[in-house]
PDB file of N, CA and C in Angstrom:
ATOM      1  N   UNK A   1     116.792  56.741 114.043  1.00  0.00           N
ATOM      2  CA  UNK A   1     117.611  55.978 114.961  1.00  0.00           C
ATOM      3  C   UNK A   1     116.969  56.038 116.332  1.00  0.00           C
ATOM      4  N   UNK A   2     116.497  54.687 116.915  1.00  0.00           N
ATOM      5  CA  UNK A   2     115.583  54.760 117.986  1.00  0.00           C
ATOM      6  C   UNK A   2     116.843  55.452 119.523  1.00  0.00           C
ATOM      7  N   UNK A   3     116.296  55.732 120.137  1.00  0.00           N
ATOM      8  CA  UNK A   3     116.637  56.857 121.259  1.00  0.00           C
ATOM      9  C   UNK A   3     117.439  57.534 121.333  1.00  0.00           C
ATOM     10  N   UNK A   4     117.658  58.197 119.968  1.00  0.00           N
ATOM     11  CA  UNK A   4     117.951  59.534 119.671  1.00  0.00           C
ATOM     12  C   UNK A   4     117.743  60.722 119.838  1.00  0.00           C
ATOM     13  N   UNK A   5     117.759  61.717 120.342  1.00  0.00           N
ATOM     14  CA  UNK A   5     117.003  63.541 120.774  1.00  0.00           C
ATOM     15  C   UNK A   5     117.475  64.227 119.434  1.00  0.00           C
ATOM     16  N   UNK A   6     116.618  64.517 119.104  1.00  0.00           N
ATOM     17  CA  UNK A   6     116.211  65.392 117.691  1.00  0.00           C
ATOM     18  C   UNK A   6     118.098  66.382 117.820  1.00  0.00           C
ATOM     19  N   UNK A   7     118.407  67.151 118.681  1.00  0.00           N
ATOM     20  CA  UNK A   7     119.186  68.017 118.696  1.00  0.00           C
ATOM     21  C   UNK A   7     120.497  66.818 117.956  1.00  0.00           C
ATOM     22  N   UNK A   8     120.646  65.377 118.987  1.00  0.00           N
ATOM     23  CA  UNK A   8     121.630  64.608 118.538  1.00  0.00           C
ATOM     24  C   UNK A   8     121.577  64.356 117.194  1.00  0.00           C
ATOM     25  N   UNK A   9     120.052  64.001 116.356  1.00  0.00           N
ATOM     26  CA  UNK A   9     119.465  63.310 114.681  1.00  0.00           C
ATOM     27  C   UNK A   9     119.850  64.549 114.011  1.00  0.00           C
ATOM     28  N   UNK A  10     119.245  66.249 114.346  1.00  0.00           N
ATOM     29  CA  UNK A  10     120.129  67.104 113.498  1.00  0.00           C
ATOM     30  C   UNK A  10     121.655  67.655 113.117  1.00  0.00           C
ATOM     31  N   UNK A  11     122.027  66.647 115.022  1.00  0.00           N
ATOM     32  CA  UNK A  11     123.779  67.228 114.634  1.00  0.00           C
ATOM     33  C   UNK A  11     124.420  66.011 113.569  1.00  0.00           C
ATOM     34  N   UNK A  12     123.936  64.753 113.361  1.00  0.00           N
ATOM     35  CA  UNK A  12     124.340  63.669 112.761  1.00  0.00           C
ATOM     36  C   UNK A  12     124.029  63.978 111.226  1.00  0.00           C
ATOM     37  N   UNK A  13     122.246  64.643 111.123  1.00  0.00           N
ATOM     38  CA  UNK A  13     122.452  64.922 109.775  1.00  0.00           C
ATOM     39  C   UNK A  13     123.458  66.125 109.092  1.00  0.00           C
ATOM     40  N   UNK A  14     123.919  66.813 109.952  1.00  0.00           N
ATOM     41  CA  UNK A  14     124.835  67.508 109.694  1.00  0.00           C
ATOM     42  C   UNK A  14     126.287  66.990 108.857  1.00  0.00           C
ATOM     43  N   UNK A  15     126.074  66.317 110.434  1.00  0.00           N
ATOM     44  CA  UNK A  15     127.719  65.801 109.581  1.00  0.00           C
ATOM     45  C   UNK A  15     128.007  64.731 108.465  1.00  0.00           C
ATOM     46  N   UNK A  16     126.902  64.128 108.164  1.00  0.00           N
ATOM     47  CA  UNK A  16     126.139  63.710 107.145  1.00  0.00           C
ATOM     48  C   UNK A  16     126.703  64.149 105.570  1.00  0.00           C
ATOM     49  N   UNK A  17     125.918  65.395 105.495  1.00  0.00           N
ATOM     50  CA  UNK A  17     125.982  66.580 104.663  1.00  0.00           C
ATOM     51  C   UNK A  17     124.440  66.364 104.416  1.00  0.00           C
ATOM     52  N   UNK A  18     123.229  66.290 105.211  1.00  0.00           N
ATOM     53  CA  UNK A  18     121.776  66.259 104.803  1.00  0.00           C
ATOM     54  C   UNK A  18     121.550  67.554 105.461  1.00  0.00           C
ATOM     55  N   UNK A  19     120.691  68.064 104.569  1.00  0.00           N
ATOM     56  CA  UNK A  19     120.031  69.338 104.910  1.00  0.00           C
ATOM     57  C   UNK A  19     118.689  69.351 105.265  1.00  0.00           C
ATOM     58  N   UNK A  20     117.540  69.632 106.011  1.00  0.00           N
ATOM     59  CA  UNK A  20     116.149  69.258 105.679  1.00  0.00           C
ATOM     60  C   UNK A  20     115.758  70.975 106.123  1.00  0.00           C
ATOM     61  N   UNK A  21     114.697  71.453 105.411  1.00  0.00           N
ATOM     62  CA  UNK A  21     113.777  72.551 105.752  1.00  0.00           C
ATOM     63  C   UNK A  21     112.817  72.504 105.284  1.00  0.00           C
ATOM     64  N   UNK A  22     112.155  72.726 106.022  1.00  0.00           N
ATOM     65  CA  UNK A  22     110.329  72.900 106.181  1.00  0.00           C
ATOM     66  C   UNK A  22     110.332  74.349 105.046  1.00  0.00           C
ATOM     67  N   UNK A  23     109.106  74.016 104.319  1.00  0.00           N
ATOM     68  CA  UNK A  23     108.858  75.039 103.022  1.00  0.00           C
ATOM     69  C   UNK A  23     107.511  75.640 103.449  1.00  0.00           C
ATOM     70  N   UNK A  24     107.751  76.749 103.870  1.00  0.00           N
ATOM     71  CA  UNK A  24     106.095  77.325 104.421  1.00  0.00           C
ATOM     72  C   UNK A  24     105.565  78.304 103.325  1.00  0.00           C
ATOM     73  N   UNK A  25     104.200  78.411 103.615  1.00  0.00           N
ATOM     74  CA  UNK A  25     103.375  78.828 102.766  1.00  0.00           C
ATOM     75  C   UNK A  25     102.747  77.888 102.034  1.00  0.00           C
ATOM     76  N   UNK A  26     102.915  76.758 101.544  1.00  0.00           N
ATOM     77  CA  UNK A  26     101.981  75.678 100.618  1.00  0.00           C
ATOM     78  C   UNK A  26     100.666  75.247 101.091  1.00  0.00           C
ATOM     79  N   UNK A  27     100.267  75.749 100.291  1.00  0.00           N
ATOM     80  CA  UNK A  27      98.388  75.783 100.776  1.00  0.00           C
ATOM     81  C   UNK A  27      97.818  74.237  99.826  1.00  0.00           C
ATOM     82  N   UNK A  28      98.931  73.656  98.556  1.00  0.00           N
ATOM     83  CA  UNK A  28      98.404  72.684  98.241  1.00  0.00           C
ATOM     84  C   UNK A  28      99.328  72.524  96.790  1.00  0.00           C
ATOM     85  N   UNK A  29      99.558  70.709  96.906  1.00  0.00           N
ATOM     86  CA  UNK A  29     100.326  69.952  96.234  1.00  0.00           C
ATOM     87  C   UNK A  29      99.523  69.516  95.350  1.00  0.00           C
ATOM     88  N   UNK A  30      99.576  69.466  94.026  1.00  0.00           N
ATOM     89  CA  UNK A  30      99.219  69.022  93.160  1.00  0.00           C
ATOM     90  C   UNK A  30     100.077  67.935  91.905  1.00  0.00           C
ATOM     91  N   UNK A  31      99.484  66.725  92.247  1.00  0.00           N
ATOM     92  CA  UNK A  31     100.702  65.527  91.297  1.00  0.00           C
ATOM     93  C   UNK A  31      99.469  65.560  90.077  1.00  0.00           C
ATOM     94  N   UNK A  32     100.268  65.659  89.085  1.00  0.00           N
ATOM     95  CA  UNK A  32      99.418  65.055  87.787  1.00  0.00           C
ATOM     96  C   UNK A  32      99.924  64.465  86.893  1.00  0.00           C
ATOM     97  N   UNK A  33      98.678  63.178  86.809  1.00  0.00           N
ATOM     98  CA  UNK A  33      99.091  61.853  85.883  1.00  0.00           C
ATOM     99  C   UNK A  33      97.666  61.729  85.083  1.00  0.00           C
ATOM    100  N   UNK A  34      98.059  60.577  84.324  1.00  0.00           N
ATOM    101  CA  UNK A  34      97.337  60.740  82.990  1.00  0.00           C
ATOM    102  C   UNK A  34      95.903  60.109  83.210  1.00  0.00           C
ATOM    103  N   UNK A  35      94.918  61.192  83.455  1.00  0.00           N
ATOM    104  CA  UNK A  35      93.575  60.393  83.691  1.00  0.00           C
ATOM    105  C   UNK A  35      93.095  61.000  84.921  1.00  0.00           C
ATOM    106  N   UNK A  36      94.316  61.441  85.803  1.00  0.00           N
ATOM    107  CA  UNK A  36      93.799  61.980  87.234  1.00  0.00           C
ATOM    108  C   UNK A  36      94.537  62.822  87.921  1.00  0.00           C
ATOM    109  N   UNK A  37      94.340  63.264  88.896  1.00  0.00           N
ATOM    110  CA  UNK A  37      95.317  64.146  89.850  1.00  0.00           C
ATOM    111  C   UNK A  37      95.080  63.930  91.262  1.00  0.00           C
ATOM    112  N   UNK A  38      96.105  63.837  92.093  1.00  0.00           N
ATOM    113  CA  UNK A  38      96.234  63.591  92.980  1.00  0.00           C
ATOM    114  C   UNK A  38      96.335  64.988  94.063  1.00  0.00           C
ATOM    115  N   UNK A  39      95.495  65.518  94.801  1.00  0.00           N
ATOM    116  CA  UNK A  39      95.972  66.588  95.676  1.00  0.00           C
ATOM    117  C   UNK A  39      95.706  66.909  97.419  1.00  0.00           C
ATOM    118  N   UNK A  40      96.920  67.567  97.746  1.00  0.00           N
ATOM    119  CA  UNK A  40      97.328  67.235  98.497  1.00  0.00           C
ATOM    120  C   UNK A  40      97.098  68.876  99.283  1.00  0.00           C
ATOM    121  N   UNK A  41      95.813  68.908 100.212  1.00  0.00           N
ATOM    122  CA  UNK A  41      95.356  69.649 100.898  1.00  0.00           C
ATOM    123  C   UNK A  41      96.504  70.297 101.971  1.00  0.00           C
ATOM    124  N   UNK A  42      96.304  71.410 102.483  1.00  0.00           N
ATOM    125  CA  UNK A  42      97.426  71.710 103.485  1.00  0.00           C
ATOM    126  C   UNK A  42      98.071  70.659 103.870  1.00  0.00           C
ATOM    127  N   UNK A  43      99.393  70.711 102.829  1.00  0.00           N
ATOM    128  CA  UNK A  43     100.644  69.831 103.144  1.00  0.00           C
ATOM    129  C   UNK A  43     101.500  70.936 103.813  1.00  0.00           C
ATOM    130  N   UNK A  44     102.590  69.168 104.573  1.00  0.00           N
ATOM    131  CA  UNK A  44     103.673  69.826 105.653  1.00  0.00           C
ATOM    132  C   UNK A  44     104.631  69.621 104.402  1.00  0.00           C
ATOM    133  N   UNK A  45     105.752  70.538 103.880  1.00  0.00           N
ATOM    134  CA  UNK A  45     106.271  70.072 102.706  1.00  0.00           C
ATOM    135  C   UNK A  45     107.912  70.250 103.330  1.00  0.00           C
ATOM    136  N   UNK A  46     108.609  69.352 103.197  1.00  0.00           N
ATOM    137  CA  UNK A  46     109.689  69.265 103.795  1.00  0.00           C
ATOM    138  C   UNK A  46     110.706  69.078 102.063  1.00  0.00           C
ATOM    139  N   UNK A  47     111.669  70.012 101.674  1.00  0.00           N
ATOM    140  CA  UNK A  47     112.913  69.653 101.795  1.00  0.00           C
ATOM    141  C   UNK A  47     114.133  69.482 102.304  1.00  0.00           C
ATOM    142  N   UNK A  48     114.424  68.206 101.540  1.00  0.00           N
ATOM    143  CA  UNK A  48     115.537  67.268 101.949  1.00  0.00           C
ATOM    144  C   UNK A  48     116.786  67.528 101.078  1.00  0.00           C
ATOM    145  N   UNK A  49     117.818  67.888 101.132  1.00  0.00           N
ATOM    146  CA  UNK A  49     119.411  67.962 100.109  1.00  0.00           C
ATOM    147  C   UNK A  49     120.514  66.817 101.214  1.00  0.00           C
ATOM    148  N   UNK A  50     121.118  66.274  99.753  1.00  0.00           N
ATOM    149  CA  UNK A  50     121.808  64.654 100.746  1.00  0.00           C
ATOM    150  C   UNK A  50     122.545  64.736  99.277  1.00  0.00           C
ATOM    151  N   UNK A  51     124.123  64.439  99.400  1.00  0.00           N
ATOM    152  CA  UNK A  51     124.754  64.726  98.472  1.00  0.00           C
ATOM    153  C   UNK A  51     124.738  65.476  96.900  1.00  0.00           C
ATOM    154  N   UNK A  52     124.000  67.156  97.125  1.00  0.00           N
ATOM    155  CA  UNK A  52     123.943  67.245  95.961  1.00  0.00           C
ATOM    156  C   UNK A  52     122.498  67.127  95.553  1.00  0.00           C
ATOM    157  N   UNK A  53     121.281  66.255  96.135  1.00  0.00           N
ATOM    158  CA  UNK A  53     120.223  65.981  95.450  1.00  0.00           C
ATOM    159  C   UNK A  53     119.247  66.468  96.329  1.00  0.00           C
ATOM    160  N   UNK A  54     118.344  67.152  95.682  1.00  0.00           N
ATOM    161  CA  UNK A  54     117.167  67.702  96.433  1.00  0.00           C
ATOM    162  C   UNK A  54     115.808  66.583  96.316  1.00  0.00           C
ATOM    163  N   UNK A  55     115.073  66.338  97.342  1.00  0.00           N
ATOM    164  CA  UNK A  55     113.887  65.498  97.297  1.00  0.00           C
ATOM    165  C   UNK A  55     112.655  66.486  98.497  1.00  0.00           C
ATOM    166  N   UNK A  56     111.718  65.971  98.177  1.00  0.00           N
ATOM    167  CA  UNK A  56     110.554  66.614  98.762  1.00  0.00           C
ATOM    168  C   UNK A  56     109.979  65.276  99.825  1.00  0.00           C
ATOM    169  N   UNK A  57     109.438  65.555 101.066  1.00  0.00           N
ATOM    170  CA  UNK A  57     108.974  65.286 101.798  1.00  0.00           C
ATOM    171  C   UNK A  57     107.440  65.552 101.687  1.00  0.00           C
ATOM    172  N   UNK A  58     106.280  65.390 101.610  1.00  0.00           N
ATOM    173  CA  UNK A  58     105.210  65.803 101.835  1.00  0.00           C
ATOM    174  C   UNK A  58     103.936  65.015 102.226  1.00  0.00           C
ATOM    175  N   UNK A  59     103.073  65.779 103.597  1.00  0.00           N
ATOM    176  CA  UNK A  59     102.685  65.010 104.316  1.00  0.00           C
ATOM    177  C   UNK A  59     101.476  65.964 103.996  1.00  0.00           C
ATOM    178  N   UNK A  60      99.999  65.403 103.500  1.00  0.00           N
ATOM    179  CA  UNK A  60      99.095  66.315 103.973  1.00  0.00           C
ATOM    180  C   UNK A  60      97.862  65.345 103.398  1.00  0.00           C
ATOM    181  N   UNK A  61      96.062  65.761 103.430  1.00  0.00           N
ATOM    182  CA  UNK A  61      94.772  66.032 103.241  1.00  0.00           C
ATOM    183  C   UNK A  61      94.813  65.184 101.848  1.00  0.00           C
ATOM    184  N   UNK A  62      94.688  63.638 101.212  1.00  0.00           N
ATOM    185  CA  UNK A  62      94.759  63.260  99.895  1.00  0.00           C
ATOM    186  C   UNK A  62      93.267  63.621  99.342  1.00  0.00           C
ATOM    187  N   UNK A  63      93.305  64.064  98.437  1.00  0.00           N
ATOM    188  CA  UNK A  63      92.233  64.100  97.295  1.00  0.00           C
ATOM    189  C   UNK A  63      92.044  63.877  96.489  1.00  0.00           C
ATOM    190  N   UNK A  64      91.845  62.106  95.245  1.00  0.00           N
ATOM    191  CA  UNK A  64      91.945  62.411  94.273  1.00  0.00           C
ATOM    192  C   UNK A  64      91.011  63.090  93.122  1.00  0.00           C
ATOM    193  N   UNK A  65      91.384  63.195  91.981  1.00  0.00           N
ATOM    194  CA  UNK A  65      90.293  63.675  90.883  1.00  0.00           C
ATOM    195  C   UNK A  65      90.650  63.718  89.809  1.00  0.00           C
ATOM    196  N   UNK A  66      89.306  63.161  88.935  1.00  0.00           N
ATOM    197  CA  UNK A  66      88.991  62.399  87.692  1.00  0.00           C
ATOM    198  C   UNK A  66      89.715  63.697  86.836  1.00  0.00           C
ATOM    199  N   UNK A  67      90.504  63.491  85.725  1.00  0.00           N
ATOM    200  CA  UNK A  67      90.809  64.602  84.502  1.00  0.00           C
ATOM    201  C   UNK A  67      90.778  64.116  83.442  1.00  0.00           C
ATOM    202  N   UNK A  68      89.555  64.592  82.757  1.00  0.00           N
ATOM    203  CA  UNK A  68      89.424  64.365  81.449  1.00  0.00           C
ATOM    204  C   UNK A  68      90.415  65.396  79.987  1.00  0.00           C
ATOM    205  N   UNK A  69      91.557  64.827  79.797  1.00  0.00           N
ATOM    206  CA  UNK A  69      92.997  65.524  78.936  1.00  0.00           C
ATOM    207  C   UNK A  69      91.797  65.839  77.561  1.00  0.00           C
ATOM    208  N   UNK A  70      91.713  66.880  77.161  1.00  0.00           N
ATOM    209  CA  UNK A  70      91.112  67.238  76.215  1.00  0.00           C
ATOM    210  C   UNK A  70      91.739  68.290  74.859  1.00  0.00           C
ATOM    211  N   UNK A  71      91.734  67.442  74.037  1.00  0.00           N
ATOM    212  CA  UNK A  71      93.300  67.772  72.974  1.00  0.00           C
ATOM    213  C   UNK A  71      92.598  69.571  73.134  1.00  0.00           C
ATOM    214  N   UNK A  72      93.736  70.216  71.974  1.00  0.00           N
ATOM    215  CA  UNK A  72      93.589  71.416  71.672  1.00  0.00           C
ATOM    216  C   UNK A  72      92.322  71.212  70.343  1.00  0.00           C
ATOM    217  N   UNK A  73      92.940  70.805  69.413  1.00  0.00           N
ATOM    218  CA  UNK A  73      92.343  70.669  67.954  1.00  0.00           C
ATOM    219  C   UNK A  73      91.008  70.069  68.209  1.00  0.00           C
ATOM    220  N   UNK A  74      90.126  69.283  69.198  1.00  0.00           N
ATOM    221  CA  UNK A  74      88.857  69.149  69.673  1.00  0.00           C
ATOM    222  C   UNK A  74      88.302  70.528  69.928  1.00  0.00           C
ATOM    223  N   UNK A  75      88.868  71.102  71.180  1.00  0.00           N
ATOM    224  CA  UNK A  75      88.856  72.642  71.006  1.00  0.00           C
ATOM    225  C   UNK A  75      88.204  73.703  70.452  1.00  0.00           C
ATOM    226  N   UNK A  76      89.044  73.880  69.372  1.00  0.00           N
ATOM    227  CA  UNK A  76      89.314  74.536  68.276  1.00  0.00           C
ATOM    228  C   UNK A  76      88.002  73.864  67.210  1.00  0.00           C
ATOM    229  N   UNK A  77      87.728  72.631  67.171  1.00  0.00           N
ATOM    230  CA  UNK A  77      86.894  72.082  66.151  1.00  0.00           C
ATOM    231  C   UNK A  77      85.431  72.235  66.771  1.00  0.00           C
ATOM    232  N   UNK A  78      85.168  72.688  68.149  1.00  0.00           N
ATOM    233  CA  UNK A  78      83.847  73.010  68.705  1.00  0.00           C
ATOM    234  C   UNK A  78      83.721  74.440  68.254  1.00  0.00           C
ATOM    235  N   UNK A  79      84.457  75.306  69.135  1.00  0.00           N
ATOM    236  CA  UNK A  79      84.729  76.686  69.269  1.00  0.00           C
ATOM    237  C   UNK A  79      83.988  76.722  67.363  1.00  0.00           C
ATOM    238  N   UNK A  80      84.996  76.490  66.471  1.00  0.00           N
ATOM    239  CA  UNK A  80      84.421  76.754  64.831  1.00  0.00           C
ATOM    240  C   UNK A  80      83.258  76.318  64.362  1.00  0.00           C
ATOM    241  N   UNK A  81      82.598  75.129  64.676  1.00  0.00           N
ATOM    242  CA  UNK A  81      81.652  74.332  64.534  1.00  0.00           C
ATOM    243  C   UNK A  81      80.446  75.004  65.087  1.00  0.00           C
ATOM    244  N   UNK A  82      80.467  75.580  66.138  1.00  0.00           N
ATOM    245  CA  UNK A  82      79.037  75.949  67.241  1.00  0.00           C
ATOM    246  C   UNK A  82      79.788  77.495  67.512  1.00  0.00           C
ATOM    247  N   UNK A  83      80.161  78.294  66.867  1.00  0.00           N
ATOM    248  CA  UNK A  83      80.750  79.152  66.657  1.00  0.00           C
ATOM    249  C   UNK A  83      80.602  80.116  68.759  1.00  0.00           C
ATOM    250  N   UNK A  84      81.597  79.817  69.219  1.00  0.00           N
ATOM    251  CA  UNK A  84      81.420  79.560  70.749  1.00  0.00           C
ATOM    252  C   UNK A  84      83.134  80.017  71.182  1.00  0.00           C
ATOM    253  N   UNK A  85      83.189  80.135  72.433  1.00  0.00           N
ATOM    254  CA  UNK A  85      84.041  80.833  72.938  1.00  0.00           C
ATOM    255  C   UNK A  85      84.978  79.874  73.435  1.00  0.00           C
ATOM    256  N   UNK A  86      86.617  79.456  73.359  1.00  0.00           N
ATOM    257  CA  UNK A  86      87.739  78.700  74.280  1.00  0.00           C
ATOM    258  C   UNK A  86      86.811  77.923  75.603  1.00  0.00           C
ATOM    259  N   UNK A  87      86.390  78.597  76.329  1.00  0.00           N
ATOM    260  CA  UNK A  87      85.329  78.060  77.250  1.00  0.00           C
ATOM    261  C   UNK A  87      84.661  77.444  77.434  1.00  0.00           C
ATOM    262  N   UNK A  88      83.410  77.662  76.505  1.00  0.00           N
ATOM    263  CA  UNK A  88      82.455  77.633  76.233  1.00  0.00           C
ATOM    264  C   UNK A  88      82.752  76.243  75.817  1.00  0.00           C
ATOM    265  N   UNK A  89      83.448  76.077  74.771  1.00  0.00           N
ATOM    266  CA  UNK A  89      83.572  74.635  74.084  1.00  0.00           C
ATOM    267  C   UNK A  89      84.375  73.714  74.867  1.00  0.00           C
ATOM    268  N   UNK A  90      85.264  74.099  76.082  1.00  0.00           N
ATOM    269  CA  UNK A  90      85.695  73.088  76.874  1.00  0.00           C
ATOM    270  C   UNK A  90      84.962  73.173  77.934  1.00  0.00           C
ATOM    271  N   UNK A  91      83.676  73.338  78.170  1.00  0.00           N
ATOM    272  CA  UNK A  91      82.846  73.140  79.061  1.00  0.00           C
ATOM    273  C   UNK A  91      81.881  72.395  78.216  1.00  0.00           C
ATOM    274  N   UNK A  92      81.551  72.486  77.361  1.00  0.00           N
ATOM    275  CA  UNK A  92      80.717  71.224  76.663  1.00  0.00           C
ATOM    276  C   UNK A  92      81.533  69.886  76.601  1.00  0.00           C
ATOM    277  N   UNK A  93      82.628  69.788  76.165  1.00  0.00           N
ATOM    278  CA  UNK A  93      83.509  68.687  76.074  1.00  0.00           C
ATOM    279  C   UNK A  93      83.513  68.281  77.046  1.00  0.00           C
ATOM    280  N   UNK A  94      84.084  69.002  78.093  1.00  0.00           N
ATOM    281  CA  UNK A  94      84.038  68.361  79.628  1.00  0.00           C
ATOM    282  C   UNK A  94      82.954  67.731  79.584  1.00  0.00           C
ATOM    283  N   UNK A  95      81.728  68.555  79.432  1.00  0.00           N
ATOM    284  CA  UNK A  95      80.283  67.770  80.057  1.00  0.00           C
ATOM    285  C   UNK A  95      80.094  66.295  79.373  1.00  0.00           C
ATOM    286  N   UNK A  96      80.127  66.339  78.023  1.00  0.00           N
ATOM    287  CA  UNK A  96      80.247  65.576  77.033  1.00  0.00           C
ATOM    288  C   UNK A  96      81.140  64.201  77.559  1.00  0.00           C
ATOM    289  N   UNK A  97      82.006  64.170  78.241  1.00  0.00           N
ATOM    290  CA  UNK A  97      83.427  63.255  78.489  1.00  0.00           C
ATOM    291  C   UNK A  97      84.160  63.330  77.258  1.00  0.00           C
ATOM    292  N   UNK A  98      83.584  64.466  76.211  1.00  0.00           N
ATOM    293  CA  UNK A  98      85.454  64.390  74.957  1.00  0.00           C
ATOM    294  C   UNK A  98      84.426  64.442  73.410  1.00  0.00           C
ATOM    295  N   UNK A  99      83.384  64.034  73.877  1.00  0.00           N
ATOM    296  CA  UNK A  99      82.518  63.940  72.436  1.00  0.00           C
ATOM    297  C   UNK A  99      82.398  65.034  71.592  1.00  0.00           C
ATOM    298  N   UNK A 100      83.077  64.911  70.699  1.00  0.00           N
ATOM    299  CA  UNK A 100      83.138  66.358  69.766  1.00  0.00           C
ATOM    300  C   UNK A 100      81.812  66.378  69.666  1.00  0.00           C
ATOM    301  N   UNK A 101      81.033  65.649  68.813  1.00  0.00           N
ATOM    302  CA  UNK A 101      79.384  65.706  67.577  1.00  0.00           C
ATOM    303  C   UNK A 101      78.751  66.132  69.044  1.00  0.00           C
ATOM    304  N   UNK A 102      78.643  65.243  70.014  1.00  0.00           N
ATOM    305  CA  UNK A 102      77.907  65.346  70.881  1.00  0.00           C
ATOM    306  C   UNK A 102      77.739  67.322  72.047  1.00  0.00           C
ATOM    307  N   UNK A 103      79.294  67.577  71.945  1.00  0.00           N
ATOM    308  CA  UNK A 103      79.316  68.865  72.099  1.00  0.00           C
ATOM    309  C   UNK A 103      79.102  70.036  71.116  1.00  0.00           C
ATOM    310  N   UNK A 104      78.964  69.319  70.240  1.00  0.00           N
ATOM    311  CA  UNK A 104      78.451  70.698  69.117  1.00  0.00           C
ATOM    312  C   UNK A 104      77.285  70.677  68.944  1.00  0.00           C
ATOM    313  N   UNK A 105      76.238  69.699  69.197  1.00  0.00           N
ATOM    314  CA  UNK A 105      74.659  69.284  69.036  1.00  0.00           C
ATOM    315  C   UNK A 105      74.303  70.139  69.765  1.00  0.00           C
ATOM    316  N   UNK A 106      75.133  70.041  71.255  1.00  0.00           N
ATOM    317  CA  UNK A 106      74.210  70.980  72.429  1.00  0.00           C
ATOM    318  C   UNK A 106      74.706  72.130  72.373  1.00  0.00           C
ATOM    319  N   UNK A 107      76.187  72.549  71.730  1.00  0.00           N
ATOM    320  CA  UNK A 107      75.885  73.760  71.643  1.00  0.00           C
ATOM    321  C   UNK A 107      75.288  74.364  70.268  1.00  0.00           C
ATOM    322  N   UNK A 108      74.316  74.238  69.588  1.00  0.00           N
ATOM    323  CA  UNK A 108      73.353  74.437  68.383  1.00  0.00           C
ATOM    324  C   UNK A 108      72.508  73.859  68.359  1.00  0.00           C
ATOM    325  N   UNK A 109      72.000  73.899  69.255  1.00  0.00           N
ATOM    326  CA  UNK A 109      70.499  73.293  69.261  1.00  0.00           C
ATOM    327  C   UNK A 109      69.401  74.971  70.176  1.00  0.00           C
ATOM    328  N   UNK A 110      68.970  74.996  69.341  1.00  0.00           N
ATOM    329  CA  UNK A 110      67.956  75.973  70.238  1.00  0.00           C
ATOM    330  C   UNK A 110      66.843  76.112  71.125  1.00  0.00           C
TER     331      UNK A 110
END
């Protein structure tokens, strides 16, 4: 509400019933969707409560990045295949972009 003083905007959200507080300590927001992630470098993270419902405010540093979702049973079918460690085989996959044959070649090849 334009020429308002913050003291007047918090006594209004008061009587409102809106609550807002600043959430300290968050060193970083992380949204994840299918294919990527979105993150959010030293954010200012504000909650908001307004009848009953809590919502997040957050203001900070965008970053996105590529995520390659890599089943379990791929996994599991390297790790047995190239006889290799949880790790080991989702670090070939990763490298790979998901290619099972292609991550078991390099890991058995000497």
């Amino acid at each position: 509400m334009m020429g308002m003083n913050p003291r007047q905007m918090k006594k209004l959200m008061r009587q409102m019933g809106i609550k807002m507080e600043e959430i300290e300590g968050v060193t970083e927001v992380v949204i994840k969707m299918e294919g990527k992630e979105v993150v959010l470098k030293n954010p200012v993270v504000t909650a908001i409560t307004a009848q009953g419902e809590k919502s997040y405010q957050i203001v900070g540093e965008e970053e996105v990045r590529e995520v390659l979702n890599i089943p379990e049973g791929d996994i599991q079918l390297v790790m047995e295949q190239a006889g290799v460690d949880r790790e080991t085989a989702r670090k070939a996959l990763e490298e790979t972009k998901g290619d099972i044959a292609e991550a078991i070649i390099r890991l058995t090849e000497d």
